[in-house]
Protein backbone atom coordinates (compact mmCIF):
# COMPACT_ATOMS: atom_id res chain seq x y z
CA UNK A 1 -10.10 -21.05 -15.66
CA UNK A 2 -6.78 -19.42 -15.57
CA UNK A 3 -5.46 -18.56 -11.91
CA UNK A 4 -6.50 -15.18 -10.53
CA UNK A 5 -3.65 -12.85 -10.61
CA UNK A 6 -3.05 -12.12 -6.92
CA UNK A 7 -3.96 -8.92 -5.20
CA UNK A 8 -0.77 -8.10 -2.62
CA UNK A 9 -1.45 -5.67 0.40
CA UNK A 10 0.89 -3.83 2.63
CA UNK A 11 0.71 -3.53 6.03
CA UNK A 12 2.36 -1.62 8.99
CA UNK A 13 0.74 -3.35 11.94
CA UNK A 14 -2.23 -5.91 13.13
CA UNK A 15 -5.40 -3.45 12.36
CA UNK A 16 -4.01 -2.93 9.02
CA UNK A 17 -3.69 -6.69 8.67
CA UNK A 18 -7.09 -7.09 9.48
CA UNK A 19 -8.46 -4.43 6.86
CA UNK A 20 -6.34 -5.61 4.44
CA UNK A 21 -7.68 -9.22 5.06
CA UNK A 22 -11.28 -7.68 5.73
CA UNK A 23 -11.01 -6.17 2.10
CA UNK A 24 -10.42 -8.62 -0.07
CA UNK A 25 -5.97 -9.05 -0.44
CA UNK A 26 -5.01 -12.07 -1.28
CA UNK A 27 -1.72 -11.73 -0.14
CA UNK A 28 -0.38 -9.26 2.43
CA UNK A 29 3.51 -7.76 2.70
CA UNK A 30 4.70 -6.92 6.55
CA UNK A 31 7.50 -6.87 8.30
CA UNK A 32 9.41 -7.17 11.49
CA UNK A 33 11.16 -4.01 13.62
CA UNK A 34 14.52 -4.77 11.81
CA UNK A 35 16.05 -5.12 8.68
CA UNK A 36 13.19 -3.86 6.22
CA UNK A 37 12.92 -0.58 4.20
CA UNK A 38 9.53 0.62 5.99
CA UNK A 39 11.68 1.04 9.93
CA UNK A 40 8.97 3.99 11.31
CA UNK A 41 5.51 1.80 9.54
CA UNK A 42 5.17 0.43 13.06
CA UNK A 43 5.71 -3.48 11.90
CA UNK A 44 5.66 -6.41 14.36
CA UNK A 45 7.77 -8.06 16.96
CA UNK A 46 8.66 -11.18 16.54
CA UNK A 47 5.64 -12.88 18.56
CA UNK A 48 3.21 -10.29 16.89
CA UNK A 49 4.57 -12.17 13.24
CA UNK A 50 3.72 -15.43 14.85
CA UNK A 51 0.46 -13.76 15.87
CA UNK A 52 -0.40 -12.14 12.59
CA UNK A 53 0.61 -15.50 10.17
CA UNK A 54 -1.73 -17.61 12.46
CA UNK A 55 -4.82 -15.19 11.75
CA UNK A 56 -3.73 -14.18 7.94
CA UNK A 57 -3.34 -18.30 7.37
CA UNK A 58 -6.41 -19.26 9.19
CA UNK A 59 -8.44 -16.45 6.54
CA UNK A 60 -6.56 -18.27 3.74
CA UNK A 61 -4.35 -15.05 3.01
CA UNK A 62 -0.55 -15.48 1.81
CA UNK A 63 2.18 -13.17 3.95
CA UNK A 64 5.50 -12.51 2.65
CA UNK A 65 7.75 -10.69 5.31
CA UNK A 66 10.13 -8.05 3.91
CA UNK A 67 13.78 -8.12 4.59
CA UNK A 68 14.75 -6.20 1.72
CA UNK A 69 17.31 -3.87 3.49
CA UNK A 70 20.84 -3.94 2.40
CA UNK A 71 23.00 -5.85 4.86
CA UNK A 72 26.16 -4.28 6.67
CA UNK A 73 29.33 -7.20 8.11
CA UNK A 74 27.64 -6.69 11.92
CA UNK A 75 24.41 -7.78 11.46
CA UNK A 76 24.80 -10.74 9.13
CA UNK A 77 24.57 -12.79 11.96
CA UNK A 78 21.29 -11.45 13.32
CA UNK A 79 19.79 -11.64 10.33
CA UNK A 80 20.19 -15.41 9.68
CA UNK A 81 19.45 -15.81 12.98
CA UNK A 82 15.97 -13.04 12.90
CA UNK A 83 15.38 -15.65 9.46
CA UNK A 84 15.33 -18.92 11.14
CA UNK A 85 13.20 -17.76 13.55
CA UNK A 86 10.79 -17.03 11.50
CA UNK A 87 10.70 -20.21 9.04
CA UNK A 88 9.35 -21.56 12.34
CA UNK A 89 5.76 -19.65 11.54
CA UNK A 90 5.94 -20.81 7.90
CA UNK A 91 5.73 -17.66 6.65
CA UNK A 92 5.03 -18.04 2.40
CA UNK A 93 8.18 -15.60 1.39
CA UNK A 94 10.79 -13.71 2.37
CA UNK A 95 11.18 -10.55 0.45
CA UNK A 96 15.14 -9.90 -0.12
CA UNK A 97 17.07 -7.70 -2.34
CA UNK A 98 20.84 -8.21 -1.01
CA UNK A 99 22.29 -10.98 -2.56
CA UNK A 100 23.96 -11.88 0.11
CA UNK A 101 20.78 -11.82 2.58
CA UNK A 102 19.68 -14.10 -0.09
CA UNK A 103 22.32 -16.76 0.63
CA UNK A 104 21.75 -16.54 4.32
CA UNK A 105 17.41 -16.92 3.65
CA UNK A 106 18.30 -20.51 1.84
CA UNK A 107 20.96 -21.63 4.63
CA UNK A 108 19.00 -20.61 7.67
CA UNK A 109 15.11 -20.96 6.47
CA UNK A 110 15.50 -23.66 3.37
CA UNK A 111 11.97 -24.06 3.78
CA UNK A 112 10.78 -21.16 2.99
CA UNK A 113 10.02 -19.06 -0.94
CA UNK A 114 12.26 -16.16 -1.58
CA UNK A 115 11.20 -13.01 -3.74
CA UNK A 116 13.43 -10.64 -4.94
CA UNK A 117 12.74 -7.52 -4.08
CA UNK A 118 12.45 -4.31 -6.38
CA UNK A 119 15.55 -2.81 -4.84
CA UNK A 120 17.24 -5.35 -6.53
CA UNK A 121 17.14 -4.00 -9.81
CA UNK A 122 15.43 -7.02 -12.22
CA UNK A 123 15.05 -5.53 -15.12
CA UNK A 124 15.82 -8.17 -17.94
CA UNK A 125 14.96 -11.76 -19.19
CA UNK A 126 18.32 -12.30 -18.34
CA UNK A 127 18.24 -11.10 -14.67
CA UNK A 128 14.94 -12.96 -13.85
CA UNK A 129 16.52 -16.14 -15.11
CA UNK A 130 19.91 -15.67 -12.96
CA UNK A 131 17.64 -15.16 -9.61
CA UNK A 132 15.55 -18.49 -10.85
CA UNK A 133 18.67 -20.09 -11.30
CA UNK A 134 19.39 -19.29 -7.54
CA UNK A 135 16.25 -20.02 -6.22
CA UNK A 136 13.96 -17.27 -6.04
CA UNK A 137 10.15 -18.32 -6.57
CA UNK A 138 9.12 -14.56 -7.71
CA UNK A 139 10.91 -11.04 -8.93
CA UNK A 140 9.19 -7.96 -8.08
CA UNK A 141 10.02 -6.30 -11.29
CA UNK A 142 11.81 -2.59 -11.22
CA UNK A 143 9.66 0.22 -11.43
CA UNK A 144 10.96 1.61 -14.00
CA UNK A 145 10.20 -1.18 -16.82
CA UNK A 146 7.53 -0.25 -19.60
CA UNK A 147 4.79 -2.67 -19.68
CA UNK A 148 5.75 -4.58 -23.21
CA UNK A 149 9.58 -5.62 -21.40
CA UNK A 150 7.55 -6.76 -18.59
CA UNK A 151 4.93 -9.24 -21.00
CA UNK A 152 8.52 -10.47 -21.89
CA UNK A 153 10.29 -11.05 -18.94
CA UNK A 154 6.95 -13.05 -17.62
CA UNK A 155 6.75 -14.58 -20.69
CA UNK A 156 10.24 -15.59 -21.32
CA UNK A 157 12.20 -16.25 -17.87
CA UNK A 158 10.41 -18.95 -16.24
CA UNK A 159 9.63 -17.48 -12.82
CA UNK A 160 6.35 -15.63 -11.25
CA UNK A 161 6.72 -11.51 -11.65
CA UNK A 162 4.70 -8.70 -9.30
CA UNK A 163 5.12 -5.34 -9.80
CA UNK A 164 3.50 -2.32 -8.39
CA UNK A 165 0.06 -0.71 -9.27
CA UNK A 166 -0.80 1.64 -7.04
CA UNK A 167 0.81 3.87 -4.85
CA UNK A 168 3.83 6.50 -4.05
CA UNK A 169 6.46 6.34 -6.14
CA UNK A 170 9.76 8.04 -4.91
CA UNK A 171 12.58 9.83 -6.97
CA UNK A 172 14.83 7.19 -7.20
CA UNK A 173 15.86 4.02 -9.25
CA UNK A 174 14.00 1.57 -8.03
CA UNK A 175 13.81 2.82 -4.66
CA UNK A 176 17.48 3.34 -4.28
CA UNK A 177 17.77 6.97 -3.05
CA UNK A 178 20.65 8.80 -1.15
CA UNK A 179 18.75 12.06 -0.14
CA UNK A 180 17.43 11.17 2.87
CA UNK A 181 20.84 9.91 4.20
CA UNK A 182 22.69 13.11 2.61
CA UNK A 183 20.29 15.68 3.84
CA UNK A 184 19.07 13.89 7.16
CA UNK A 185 21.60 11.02 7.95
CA UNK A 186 19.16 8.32 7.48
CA UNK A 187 19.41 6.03 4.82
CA UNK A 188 16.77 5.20 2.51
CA UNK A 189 18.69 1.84 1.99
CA UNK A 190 17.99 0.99 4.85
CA UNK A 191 14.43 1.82 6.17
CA UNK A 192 15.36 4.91 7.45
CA UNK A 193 13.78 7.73 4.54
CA UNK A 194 12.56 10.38 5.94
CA UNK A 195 10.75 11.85 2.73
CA UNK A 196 12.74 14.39 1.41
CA UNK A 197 11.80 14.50 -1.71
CA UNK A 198 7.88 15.48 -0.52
CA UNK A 199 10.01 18.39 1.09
CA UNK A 200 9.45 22.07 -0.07
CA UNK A 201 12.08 23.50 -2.60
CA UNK A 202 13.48 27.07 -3.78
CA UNK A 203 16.15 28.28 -6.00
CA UNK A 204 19.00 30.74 -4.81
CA UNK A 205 21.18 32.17 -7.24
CA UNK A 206 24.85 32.30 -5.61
CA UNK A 207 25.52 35.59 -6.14
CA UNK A 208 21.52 36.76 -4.67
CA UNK A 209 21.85 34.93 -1.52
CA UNK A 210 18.16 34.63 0.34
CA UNK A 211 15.72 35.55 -2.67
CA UNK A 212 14.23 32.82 -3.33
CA UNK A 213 12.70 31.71 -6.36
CA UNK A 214 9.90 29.63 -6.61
CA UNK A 215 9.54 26.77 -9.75
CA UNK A 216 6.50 25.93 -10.30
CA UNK A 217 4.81 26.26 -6.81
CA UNK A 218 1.74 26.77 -5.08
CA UNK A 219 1.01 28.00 -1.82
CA UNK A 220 2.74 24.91 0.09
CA UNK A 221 5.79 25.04 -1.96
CA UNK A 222 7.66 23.84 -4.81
CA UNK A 223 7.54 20.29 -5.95
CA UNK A 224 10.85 19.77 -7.66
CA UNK A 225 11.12 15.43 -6.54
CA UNK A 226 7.48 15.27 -6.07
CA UNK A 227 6.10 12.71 -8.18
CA UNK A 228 2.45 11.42 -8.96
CA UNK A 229 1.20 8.22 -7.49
CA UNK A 230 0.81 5.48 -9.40
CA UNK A 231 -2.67 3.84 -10.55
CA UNK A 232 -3.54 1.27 -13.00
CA UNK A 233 -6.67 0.63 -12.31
CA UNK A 234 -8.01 1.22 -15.74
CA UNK A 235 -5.58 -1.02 -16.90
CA UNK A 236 -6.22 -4.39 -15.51
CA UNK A 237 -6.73 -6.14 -18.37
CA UNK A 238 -3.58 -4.94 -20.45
CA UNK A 239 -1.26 -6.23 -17.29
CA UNK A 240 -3.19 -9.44 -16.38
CA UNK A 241 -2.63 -10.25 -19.91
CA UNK A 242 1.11 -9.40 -19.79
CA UNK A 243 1.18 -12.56 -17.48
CA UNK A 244 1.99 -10.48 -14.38
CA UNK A 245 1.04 -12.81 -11.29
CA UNK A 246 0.89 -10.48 -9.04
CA UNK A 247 -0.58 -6.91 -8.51
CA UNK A 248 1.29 -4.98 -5.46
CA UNK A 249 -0.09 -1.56 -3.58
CA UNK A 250 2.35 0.22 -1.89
CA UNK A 251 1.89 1.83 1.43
CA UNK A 252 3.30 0.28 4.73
CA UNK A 253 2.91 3.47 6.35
CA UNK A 254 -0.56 4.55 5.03
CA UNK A 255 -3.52 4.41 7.51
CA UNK A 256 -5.97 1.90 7.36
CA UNK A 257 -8.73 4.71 5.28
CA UNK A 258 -6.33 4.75 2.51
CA UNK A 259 -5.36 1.27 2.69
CA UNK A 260 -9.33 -0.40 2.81
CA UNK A 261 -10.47 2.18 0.09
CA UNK A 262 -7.28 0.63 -2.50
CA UNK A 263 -7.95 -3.03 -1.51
CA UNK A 264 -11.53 -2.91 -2.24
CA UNK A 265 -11.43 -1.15 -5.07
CA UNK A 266 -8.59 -3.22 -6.49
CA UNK A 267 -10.43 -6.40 -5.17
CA UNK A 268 -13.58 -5.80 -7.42
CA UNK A 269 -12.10 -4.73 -10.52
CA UNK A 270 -9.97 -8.07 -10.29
CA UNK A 271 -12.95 -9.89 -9.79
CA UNK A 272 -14.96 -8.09 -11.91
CA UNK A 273 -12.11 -8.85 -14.86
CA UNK A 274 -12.17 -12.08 -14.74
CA UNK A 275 -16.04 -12.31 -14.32
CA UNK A 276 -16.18 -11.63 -17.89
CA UNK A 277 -13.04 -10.89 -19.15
CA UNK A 278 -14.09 -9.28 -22.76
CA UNK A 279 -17.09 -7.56 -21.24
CA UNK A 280 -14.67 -5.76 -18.72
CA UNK A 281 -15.40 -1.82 -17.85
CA UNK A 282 -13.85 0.84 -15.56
CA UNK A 283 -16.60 1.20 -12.76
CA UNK A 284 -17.41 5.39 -12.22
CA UNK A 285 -17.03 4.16 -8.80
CA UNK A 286 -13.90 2.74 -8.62
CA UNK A 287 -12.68 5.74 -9.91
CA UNK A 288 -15.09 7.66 -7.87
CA UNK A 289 -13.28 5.77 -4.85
CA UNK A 290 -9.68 6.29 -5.32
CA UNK A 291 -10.03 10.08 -6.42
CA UNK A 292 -11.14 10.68 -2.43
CA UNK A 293 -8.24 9.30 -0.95
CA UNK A 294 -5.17 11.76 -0.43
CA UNK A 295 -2.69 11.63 -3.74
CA UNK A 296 -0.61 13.45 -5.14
CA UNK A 297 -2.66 13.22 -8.58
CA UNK A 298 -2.16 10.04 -10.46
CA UNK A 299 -0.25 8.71 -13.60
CA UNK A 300 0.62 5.57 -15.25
CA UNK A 301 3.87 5.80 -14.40
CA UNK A 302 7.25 3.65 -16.69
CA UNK A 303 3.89 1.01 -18.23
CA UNK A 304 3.51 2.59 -21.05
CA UNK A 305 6.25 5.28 -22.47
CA UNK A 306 4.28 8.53 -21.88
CA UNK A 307 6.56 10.94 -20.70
CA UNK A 308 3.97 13.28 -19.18
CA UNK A 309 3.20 10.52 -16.87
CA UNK A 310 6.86 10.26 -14.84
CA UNK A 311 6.99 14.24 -14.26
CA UNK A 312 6.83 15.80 -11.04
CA UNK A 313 3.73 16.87 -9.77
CA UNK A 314 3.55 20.67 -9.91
CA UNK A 315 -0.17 21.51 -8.85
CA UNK A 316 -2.14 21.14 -5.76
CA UNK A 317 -0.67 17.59 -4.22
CA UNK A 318 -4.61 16.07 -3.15
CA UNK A 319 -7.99 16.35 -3.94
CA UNK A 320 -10.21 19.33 -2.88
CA UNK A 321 -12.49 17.05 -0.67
CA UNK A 322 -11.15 13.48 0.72
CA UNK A 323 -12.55 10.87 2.88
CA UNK A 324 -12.27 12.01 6.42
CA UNK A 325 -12.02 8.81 8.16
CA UNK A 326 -14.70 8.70 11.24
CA UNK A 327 -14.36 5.40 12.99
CA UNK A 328 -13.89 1.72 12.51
CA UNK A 329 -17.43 -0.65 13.40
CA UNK A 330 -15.84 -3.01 15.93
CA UNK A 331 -19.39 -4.90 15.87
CA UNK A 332 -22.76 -5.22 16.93
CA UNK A 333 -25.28 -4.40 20.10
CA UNK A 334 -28.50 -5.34 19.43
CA UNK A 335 -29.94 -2.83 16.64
CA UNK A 336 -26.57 -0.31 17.51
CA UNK A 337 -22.97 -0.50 16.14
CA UNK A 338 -20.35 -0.21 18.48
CA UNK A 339 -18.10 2.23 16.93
CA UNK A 340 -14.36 2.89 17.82
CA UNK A 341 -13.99 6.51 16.93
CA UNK A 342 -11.15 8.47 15.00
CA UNK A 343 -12.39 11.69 14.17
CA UNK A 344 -15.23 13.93 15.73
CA UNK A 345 -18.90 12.50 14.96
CA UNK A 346 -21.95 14.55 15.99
CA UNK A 347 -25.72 13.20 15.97
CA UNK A 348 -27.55 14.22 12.90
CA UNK A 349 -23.86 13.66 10.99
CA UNK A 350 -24.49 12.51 7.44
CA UNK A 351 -21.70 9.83 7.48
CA UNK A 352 -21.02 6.47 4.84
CA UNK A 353 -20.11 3.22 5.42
CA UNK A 354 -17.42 1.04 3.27
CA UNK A 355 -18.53 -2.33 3.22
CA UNK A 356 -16.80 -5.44 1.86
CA UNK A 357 -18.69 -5.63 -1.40
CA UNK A 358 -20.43 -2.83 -3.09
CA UNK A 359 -20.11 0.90 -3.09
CA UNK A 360 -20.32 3.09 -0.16
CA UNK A 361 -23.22 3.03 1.83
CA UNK A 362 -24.70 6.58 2.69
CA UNK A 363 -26.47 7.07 6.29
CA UNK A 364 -27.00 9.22 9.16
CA UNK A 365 -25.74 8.78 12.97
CA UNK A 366 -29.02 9.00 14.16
CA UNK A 367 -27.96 8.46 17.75
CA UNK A 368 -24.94 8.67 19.40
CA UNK A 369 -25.04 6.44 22.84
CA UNK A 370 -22.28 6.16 25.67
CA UNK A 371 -20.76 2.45 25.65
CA UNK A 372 -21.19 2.33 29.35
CA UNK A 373 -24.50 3.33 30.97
CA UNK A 374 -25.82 3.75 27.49
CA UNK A 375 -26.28 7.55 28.03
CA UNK A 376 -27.22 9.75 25.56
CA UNK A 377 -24.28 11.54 23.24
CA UNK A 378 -24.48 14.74 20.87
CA UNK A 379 -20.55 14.20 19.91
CA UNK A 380 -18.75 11.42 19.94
CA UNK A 381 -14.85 12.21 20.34
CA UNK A 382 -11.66 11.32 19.08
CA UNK A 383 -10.55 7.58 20.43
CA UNK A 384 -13.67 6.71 22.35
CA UNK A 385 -16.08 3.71 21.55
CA UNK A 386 -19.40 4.33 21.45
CA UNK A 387 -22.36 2.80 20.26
CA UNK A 388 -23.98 4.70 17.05
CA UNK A 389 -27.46 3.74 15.70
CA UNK A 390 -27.29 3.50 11.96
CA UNK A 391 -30.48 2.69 9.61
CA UNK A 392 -28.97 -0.88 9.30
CA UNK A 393 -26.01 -2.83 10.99
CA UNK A 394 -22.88 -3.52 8.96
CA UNK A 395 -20.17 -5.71 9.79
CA UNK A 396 -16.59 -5.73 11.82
CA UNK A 397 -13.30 -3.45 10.22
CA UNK A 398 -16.14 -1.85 8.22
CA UNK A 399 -15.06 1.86 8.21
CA UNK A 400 -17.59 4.87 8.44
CA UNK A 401 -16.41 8.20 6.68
CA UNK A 402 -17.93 11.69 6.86
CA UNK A 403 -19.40 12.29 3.46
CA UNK A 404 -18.09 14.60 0.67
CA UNK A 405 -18.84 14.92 -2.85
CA UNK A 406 -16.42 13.55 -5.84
CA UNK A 407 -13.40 15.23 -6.94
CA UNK A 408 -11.85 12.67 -9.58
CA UNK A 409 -8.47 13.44 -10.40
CA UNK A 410 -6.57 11.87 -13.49
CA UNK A 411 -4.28 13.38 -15.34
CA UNK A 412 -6.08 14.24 -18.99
């Protein structure tokens, strides 16, 4: 049987590695406190990498650790020097876009795959072929490339491709944005974004200084840069049979709710696929799954030429009712679950559990106990652990969510 097309996660810090892993990634994307595009996601020191490839290795999941920023003279240095380092955990990529970061990766850490990140622009045969020619095992293809050009480019150039299929996707080409540095003084560039484009917007005419005019707002502004997010879930088959090897989230600095809910979802329609390839059918749950995480209304994005799809998002930016994260089962007690708690849980609270496989599980915290003495709870706050007694017991990094009711949204 062909190879699986991989399923790559991002994550910010250890408990998102261990959702990520918990829920099904094959691969996972992290990276250090320097020298990546994600600088506020949290990431790892360097011991916490060592840390984090020992466990993600030892559950048979790939890492590839991102330094995709673009390079200034002073820190060339440090970075061949942050690069060797690392080789020494055998990390399975580096993910670069400056070609001259590139140069350093293959002097100071020969041992170890380089992909080219999508800040780099690949957006032709011709260009995938140049960074093989180099020595790059993998291109993450430009965002902006309809779906037939990338068939070709996989097809054609010799080398593995990713791209992304779920996600954010910012106002820029290929991630390459100066309004965070104009506007704030941090560059995008260079990890530093701090969102502007989600920012609200008005027009002022020059000579009616302070009326402003709204353009197609609602109540929490104007969305002039604010773009849907990206899913192609219903599309699996079309880009596994483009010969794309691998199928990238985005979301360093998402929390772990958003991140075990895309990773699942993605997990089992992969599987599902390849199950029985030309029986293959959109789940209502899948769907049912992603439309109750917080998005800004989703769209297909460059894949297939539909112009309605790369417009800014004008309307309400999330769903009417979302998952409200509760807690995170750290494991067992007996008949209890010890629960690590994130929002507000009373007894009596309908709540639902994600588990590894399957859809979510609805139950009820029937009691609420103190970790300690064992005491009896009616609420259970914010960043306690207690113990909760469920009708059944369900496993480590499962999450437990309040329940709501479905509010699918897909642009028509």
């Amino acid at each position: 049987m062909t190879k699986k097309v991989e399923l790559l996660a991002p994550v910010g810090n250890r408990e998102k590695l261990e959702i990520a892993v918990h829920y099904g990634a094959d691969a996972v994307y992290l990276a250090g406190k320097d020298f990546s595009l994600r600088n506020f996601s949290g990431n790892f020191t360097l011991d916490e990498l060592g840390e984090a490839l020992d466990y993600a290795h030892g559950q048979g999941v790939k890492v590839y650790i991102a330094c995709n920023a673009f390079a200034r003279n002073h820190e060339l240095e440090a970075i061949g020097d942050y690069l060797a380092a690392l080789s020494r955990f055998e990390p399975d990529a580096f993910i670069i876009a400056d070609p001259g970061v590139f140069a350093i990766a293959k002097e100071a850490a020969p041992g170890v795959d380089v992909h080219v990140s999508t800040q780099a622009n690949v957006t032709s045969i011709a260009s995938a072929r140049f960074w093989k020619g180099m020595g790059a095992s993998r291109v993450i293809l430009a965002r902006e490339l309809p779906l037939e050009q990338i068939r070709e480019i996989a097809g054609q150039s010799g080398i593995e491709v990713e791209t992304f299929v779920h996600g954010a996707m910012c106002i820029s080409y290929s991630g390459r944005c100066l309004l965070s540095a104009f506007m704030a003084n941090r560059d995008s560039n260079r990890g530093q974004c701090c969102h502007p484009c989600r920012w609200k917007y008005h027009v002022v005419e020059e000579l009616r200084p302070g009326q402003y005019y709204p353009i197609m707002e609602d109540d929490r502004g104007a969305y002039i840069f604010n773009s849907r997010d990206l899913c192609l879930l219903e599309h699996l088959p079309k880009l596994i049979e483009a010969g794309i090897r691998s199928f990238k989230i985005e979301g360093r600095m998402k929390g772990v709710n958003y991140l075990a809910s895309v990773v699942k979802t993605y997990r089992e329609a992969i599987d599902a696929y390849y199950d029985d390839p030309s029986g293959f059918q959109v789940r209502p749950e899948w769907l049912e799954e992603l439309s109750r995480i917080s998005s800004r209304k989703y769209c297909t994005g460059f894949y297939f030429g539909d112009p309605r799809d790369v417009e800014p998002n004008y309307e309400n930016t999330s769903p009417d009712t979302i998952h409200r994260f509760a807690g995170k089962i750290l494991g067992v007690d007996g008949d209890l679950c010890v629960l690590e708690v994130r929002n507000k849980i009373f007894q009596g609270d309908p709540v639902e559990i994600l588990p590894q496989k399957g859809p979510a599980v609805a139950d009820v915290a029937q009691e609420i106990l103190d970790r300690e003495d064992r005491s009896p709870k009616e609420l259970a706050q914010n960043n306690t652990t207690v113990l909760v007694r469920l009708s059944r017991t369900y496993n480590p990094n499962d999450l437990l969510r309040m329940g709501v009711e479905s509010s699918y949204q897909y642009r028509e």
